[in-house]
PDB file of N, CA and C in Angstrom:
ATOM      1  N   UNK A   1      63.169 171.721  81.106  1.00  0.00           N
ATOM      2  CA  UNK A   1      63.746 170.701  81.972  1.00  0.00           C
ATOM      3  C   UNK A   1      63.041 169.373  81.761  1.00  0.00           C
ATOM      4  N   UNK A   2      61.717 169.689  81.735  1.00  0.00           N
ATOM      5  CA  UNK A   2      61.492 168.114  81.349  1.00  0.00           C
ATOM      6  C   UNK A   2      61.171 166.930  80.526  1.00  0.00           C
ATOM      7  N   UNK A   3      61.489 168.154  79.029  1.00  0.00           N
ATOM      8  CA  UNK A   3      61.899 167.434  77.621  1.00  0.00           C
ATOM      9  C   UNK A   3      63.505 166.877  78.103  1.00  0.00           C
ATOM     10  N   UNK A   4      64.470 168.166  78.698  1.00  0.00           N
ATOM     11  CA  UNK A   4      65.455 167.146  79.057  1.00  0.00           C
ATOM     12  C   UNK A   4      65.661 166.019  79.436  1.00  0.00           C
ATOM     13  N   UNK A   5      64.476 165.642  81.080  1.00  0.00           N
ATOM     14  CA  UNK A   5      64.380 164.566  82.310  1.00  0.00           C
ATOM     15  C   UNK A   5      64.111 163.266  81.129  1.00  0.00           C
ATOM     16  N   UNK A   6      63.050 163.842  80.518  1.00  0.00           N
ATOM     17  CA  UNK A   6      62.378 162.515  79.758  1.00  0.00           C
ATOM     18  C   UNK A   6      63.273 162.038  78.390  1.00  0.00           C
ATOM     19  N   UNK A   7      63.987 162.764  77.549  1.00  0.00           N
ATOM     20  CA  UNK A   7      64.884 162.356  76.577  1.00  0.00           C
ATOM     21  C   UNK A   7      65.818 161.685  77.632  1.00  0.00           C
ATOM     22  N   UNK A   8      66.377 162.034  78.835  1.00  0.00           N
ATOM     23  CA  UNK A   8      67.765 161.130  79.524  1.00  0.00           C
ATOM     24  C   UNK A   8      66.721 159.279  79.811  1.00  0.00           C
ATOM     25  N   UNK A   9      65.845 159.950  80.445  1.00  0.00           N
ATOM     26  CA  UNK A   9      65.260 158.523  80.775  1.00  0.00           C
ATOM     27  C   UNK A   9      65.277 157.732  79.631  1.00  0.00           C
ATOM     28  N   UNK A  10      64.822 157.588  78.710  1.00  0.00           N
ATOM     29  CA  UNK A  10      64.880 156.874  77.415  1.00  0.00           C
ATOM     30  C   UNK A  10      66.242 156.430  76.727  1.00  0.00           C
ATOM     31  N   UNK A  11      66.859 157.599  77.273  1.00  0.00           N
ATOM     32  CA  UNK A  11      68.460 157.334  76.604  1.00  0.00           C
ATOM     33  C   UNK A  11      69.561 156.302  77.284  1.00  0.00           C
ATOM     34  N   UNK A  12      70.773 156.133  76.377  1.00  0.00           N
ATOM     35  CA  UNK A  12      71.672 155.233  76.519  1.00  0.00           C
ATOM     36  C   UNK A  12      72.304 155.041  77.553  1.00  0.00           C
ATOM     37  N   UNK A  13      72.862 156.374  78.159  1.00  0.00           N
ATOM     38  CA  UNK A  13      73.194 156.767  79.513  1.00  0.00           C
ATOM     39  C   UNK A  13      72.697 156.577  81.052  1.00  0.00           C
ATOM     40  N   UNK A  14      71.828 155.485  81.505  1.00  0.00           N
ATOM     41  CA  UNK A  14      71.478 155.386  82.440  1.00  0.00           C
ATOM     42  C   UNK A  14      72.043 153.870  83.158  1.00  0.00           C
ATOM     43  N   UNK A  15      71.401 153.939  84.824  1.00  0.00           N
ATOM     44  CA  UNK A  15      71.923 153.040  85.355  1.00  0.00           C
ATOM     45  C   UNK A  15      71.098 153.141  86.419  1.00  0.00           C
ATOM     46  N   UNK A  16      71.032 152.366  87.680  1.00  0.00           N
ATOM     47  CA  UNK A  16      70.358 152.106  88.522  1.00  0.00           C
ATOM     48  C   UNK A  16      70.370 153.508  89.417  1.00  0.00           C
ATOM     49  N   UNK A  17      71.509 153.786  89.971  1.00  0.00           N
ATOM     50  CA  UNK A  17      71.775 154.801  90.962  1.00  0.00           C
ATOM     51  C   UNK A  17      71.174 156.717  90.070  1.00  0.00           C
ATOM     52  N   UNK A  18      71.510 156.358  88.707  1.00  0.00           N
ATOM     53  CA  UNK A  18      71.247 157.739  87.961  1.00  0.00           C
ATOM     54  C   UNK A  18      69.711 157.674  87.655  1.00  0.00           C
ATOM     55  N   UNK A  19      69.046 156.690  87.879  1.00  0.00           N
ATOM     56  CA  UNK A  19      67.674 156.677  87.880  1.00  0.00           C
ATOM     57  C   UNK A  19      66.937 156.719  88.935  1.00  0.00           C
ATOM     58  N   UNK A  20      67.719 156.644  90.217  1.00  0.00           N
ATOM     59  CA  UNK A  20      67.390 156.558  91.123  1.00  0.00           C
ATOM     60  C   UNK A  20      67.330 158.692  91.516  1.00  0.00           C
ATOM     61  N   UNK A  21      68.520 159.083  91.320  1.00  0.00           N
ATOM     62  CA  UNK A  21      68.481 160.882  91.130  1.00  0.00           C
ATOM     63  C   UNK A  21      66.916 160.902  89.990  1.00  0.00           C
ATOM     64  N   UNK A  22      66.769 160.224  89.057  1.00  0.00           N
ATOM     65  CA  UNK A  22      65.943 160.931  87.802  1.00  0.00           C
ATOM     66  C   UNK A  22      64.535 160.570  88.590  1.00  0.00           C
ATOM     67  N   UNK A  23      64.228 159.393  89.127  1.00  0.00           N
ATOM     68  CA  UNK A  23      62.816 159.090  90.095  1.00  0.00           C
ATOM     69  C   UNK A  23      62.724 160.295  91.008  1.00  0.00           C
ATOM     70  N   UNK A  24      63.577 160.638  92.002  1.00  0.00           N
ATOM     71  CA  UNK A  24      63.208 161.548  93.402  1.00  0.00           C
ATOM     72  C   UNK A  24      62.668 162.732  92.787  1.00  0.00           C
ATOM     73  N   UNK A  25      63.655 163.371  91.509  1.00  0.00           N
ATOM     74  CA  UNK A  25      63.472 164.129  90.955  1.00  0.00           C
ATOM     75  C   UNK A  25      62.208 164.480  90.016  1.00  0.00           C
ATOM     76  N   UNK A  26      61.474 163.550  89.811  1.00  0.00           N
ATOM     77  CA  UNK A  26      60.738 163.436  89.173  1.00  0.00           C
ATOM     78  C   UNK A  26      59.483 162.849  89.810  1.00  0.00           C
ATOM     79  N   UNK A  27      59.677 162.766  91.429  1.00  0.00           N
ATOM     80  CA  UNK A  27      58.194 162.026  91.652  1.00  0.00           C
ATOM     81  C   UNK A  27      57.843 161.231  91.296  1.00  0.00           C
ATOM     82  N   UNK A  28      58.917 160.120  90.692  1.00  0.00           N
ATOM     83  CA  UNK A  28      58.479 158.965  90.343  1.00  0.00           C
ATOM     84  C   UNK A  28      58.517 157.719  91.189  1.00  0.00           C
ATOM     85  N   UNK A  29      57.884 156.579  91.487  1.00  0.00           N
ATOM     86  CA  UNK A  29      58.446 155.506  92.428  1.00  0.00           C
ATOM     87  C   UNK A  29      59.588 154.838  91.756  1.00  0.00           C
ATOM     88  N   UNK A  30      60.726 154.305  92.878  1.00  0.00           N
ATOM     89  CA  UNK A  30      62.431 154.276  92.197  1.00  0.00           C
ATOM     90  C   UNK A  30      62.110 152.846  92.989  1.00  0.00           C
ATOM     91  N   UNK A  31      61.774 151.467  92.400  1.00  0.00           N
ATOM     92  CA  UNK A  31      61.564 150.240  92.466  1.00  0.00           C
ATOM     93  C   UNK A  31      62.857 149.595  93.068  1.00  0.00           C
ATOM     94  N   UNK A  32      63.850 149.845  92.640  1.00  0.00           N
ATOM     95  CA  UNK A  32      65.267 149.225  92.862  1.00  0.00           C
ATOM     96  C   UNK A  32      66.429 150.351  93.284  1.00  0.00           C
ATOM     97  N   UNK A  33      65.990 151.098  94.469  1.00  0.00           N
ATOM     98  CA  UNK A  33      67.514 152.337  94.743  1.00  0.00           C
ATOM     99  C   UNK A  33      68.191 151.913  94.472  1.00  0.00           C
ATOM    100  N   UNK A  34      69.118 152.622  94.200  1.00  0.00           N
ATOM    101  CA  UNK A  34      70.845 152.075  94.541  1.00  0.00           C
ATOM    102  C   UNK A  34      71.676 153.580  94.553  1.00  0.00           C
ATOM    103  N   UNK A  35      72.619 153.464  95.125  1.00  0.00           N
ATOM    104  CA  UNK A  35      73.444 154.440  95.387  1.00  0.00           C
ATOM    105  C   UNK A  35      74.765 153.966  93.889  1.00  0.00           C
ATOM    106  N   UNK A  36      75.350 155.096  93.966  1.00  0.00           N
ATOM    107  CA  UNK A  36      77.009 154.823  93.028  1.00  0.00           C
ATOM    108  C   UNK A  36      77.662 153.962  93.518  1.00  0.00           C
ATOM    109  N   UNK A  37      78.226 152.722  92.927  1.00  0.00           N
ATOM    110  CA  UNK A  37      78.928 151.988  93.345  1.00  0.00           C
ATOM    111  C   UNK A  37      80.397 151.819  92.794  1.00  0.00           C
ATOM    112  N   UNK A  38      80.387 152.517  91.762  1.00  0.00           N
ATOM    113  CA  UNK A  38      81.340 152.986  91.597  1.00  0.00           C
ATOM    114  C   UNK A  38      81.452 153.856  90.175  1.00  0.00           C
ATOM    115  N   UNK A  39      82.948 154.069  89.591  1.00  0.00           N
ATOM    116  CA  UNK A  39      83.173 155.346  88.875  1.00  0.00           C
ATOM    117  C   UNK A  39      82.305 155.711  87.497  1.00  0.00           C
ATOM    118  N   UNK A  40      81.864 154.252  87.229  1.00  0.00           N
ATOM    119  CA  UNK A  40      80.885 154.355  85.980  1.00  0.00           C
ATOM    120  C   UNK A  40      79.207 154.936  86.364  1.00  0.00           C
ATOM    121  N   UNK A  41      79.414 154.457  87.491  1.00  0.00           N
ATOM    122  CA  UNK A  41      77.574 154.657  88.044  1.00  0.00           C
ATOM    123  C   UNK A  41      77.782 156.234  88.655  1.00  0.00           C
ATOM    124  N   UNK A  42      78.833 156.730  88.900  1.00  0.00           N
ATOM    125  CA  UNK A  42      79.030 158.427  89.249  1.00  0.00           C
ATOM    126  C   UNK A  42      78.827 158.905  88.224  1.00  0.00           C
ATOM    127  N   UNK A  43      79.696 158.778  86.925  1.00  0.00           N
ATOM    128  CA  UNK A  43      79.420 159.059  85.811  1.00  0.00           C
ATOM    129  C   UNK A  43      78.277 159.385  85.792  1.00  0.00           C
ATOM    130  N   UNK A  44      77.349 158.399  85.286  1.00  0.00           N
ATOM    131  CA  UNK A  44      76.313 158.639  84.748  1.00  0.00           C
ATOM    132  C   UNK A  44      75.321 159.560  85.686  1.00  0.00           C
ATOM    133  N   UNK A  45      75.852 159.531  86.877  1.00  0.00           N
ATOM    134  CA  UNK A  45      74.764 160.650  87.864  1.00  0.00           C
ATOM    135  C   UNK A  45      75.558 161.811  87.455  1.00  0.00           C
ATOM    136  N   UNK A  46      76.861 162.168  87.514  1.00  0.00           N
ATOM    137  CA  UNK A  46      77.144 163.513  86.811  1.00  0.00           C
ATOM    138  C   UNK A  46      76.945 163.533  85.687  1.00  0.00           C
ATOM    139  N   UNK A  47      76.576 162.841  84.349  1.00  0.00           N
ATOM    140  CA  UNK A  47      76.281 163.556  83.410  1.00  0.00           C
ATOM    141  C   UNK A  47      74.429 164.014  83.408  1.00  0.00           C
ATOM    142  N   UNK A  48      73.814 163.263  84.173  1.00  0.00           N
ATOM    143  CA  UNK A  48      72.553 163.826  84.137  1.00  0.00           C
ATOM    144  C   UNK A  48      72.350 164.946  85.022  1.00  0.00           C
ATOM    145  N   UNK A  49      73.377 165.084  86.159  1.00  0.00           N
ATOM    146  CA  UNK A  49      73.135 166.431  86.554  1.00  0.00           C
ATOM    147  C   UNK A  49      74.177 167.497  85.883  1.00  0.00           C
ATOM    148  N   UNK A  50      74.696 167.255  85.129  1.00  0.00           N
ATOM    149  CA  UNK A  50      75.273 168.408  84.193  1.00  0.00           C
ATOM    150  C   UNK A  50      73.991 168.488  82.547  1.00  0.00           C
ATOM    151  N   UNK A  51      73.346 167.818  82.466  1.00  0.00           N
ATOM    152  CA  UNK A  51      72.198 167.864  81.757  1.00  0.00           C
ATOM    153  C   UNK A  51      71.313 168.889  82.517  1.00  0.00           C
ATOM    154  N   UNK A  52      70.904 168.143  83.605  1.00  0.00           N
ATOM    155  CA  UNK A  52      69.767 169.252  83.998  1.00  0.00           C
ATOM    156  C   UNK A  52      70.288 170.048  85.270  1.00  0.00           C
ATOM    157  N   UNK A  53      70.950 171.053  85.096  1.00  0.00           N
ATOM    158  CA  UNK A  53      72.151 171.160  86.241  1.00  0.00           C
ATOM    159  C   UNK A  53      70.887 171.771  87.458  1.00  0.00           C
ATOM    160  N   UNK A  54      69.777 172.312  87.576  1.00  0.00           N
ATOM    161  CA  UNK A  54      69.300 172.294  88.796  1.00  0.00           C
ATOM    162  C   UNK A  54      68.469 171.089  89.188  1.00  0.00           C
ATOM    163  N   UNK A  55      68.591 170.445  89.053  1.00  0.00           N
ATOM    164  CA  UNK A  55      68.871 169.779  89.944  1.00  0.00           C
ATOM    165  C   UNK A  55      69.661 168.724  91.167  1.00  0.00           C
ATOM    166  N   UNK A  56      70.854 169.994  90.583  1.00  0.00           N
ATOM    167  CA  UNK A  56      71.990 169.634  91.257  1.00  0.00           C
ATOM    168  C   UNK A  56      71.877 169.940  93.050  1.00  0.00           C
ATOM    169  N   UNK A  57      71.208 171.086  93.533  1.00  0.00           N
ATOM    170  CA  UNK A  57      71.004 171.689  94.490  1.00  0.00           C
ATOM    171  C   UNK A  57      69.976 170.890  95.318  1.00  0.00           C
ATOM    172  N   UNK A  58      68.945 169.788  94.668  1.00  0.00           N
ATOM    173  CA  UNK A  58      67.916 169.110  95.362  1.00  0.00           C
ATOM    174  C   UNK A  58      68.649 167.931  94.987  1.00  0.00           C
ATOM    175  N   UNK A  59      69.905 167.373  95.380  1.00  0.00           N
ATOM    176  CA  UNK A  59      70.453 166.108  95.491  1.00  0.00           C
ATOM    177  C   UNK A  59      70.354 165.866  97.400  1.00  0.00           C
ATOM    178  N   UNK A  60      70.081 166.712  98.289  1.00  0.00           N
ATOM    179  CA  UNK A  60      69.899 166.191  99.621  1.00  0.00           C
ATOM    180  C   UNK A  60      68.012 165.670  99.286  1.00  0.00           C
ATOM    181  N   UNK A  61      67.145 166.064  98.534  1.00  0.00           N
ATOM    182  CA  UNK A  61      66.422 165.134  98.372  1.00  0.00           C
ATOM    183  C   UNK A  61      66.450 163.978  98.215  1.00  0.00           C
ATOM    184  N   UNK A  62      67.344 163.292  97.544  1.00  0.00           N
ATOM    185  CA  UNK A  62      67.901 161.755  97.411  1.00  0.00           C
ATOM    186  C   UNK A  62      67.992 161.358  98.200  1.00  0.00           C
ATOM    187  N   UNK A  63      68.956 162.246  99.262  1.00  0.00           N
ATOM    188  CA  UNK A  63      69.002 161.287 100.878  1.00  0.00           C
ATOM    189  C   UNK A  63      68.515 161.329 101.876  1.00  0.00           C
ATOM    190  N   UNK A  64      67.228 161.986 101.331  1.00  0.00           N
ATOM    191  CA  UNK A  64      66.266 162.032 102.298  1.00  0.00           C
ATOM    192  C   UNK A  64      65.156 161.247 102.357  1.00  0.00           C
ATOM    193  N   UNK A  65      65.487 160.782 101.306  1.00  0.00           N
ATOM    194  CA  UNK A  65      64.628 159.630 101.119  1.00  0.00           C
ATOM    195  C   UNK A  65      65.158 158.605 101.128  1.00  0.00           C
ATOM    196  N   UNK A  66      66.277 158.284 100.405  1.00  0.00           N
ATOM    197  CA  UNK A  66      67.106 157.341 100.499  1.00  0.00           C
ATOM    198  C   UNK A  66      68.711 157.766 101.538  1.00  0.00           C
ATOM    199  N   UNK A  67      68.330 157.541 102.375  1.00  0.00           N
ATOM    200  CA  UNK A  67      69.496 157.751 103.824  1.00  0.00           C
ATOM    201  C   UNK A  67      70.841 157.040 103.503  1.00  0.00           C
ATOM    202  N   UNK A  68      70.735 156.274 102.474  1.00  0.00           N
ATOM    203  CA  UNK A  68      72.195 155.745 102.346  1.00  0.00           C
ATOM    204  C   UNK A  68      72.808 156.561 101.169  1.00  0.00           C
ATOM    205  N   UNK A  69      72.464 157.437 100.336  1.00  0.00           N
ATOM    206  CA  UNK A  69      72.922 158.262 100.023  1.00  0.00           C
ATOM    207  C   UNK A  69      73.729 159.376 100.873  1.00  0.00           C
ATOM    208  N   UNK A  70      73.270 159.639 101.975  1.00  0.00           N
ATOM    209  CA  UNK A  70      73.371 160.948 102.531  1.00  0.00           C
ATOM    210  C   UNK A  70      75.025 161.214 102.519  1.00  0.00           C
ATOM    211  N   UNK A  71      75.930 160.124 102.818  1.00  0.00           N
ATOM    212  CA  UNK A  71      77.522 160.482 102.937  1.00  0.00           C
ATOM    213  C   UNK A  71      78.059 160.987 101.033  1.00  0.00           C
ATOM    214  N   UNK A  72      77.513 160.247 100.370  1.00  0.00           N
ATOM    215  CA  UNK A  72      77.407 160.907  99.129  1.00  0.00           C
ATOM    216  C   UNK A  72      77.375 161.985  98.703  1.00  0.00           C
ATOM    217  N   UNK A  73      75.821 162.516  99.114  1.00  0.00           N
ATOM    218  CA  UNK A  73      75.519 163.409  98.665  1.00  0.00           C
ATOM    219  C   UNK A  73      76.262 164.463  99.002  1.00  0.00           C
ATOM    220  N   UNK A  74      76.354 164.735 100.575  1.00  0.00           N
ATOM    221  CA  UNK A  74      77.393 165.370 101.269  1.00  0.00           C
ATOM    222  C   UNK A  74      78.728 166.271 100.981  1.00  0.00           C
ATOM    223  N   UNK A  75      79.194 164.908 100.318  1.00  0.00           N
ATOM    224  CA  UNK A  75      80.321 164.676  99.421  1.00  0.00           C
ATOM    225  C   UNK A  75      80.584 165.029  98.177  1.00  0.00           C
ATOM    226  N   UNK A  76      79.576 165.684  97.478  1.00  0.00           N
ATOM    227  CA  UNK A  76      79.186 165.552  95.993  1.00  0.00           C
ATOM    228  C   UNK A  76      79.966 166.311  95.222  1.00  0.00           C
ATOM    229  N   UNK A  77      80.407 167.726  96.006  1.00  0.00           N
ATOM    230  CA  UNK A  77      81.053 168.142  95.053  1.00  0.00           C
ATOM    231  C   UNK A  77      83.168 167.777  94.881  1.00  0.00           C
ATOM    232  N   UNK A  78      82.970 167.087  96.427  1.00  0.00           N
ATOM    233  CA  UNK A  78      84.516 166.923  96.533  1.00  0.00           C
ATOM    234  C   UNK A  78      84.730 165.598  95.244  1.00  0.00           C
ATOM    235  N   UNK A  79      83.240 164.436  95.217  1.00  0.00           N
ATOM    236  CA  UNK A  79      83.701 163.747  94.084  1.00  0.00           C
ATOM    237  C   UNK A  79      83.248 164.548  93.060  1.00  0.00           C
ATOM    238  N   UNK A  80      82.899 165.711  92.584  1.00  0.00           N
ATOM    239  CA  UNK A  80      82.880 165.801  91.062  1.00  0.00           C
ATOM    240  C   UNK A  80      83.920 166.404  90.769  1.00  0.00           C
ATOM    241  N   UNK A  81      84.624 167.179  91.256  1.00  0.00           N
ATOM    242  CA  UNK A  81      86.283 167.549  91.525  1.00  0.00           C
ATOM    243  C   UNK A  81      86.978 166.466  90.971  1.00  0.00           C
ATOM    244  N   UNK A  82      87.207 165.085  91.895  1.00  0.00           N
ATOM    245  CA  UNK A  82      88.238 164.189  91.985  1.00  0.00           C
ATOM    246  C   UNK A  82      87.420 163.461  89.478  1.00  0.00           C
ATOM    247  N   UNK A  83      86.339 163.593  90.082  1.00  0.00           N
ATOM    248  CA  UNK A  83      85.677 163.193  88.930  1.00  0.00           C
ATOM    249  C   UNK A  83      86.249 163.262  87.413  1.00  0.00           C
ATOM    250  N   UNK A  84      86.220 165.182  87.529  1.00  0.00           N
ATOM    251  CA  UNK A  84      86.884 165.916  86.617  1.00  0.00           C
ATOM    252  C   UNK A  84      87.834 165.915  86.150  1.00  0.00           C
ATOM    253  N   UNK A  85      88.845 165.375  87.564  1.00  0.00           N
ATOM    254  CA  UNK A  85      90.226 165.582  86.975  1.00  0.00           C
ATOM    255  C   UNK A  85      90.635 164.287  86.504  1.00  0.00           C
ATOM    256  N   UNK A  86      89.707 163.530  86.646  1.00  0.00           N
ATOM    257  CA  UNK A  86      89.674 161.664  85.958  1.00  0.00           C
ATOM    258  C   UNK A  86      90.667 160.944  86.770  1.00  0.00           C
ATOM    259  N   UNK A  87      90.667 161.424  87.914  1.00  0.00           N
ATOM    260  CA  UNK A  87      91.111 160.491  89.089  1.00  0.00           C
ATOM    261  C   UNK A  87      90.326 159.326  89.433  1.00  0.00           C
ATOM    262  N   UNK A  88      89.843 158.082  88.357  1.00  0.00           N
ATOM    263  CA  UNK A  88      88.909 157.666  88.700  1.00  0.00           C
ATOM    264  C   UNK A  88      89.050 156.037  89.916  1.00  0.00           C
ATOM    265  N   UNK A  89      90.612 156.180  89.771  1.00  0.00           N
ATOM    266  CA  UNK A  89      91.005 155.177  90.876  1.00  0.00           C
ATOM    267  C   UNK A  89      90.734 155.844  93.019  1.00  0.00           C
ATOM    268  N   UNK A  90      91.142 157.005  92.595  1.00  0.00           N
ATOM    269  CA  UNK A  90      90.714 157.473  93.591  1.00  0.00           C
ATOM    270  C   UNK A  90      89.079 158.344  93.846  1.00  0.00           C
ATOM    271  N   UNK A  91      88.816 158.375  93.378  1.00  0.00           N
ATOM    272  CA  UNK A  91      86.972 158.576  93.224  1.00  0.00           C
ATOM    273  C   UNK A  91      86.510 157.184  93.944  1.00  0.00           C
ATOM    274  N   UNK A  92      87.096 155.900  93.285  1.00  0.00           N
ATOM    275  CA  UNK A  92      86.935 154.742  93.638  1.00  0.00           C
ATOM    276  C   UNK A  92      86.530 154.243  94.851  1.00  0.00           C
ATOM    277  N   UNK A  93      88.041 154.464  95.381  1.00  0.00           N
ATOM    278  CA  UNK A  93      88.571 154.885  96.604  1.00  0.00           C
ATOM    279  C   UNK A  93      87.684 155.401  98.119  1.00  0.00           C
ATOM    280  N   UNK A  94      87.480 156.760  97.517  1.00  0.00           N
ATOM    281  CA  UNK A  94      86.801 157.895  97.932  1.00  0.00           C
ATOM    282  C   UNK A  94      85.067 157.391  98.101  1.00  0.00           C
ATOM    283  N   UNK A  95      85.170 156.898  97.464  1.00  0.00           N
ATOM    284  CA  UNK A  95      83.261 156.391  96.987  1.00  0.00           C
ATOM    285  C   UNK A  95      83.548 155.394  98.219  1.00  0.00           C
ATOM    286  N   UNK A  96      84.142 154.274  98.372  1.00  0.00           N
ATOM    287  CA  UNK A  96      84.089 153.216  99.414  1.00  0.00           C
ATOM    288  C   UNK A  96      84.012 153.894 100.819  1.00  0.00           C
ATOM    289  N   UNK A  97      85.062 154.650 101.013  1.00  0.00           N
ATOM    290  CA  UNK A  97      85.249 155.280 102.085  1.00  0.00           C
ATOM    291  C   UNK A  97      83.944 155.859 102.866  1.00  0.00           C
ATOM    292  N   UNK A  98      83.559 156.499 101.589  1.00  0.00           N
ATOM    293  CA  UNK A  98      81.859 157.235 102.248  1.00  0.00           C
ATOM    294  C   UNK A  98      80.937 156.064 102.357  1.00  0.00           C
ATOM    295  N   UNK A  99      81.380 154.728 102.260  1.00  0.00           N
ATOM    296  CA  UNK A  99      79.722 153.867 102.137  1.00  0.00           C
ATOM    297  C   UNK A  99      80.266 152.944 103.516  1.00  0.00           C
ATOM    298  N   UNK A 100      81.684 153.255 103.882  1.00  0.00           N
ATOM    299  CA  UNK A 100      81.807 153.029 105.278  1.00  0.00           C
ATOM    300  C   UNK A 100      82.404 151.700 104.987  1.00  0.00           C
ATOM    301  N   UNK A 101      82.852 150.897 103.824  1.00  0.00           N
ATOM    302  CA  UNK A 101      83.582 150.009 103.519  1.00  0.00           C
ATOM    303  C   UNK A 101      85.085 150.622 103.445  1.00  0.00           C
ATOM    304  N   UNK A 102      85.712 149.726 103.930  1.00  0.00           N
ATOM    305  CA  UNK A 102      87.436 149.670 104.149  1.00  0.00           C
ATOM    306  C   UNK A 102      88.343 149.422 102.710  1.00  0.00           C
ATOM    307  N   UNK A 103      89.326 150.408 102.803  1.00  0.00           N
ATOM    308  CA  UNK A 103      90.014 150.372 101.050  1.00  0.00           C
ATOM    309  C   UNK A 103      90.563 149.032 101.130  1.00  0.00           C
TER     310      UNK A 103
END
């Protein structure tokens, strides 16, 4: 797992919110949180947790530290569903809804 953690960190695939999962996860200090803001920044948090898929199960760590995650996280598997099926207008959608902003 953590030849995986450390090849993603270095790699092409990252973003604020997917580094923000790779810090909690890693005990690292996460300088700039951010949550998904939208379908590209989900992305990249589902492909690093389909990389290191346990730590799919310690994603309420995220919002336990970071509390504005928590409707997210919550949520996580109804967006990797909508994710999958590349509904990404409604993921969109769906993502606003949980951050308590109006469509």
């Amino acid at each position: 797992m953590k030849n995986a953690a450390f090849d993603w960190i270095v790699g092409p695939d990252t973003g604020v919110s997917s580094k923000t999962i790779w810090g909690v996860m890693m005990g690292a200090e996460v300088y700039s949180p951010s949550i998904p803001w939208d379908t590209d920044d989900f992305g990249r948090c589902y492909r690093l947790l389909q990389m290191i898929p346990e730590w799919r199960h310690r994603l309420p760590d995220v919002s336990e530290k970071y509390p504005e995650w928590k409707p997210l996280v919550d949520s996580w598997d109804e967006l990797t569903r909508i994710f999958e099926a590349a509904k990404y207008e409604h993921l969109y959608k769906r993502m606003r809804t949980l951050r308590g902003e109006k469509s």
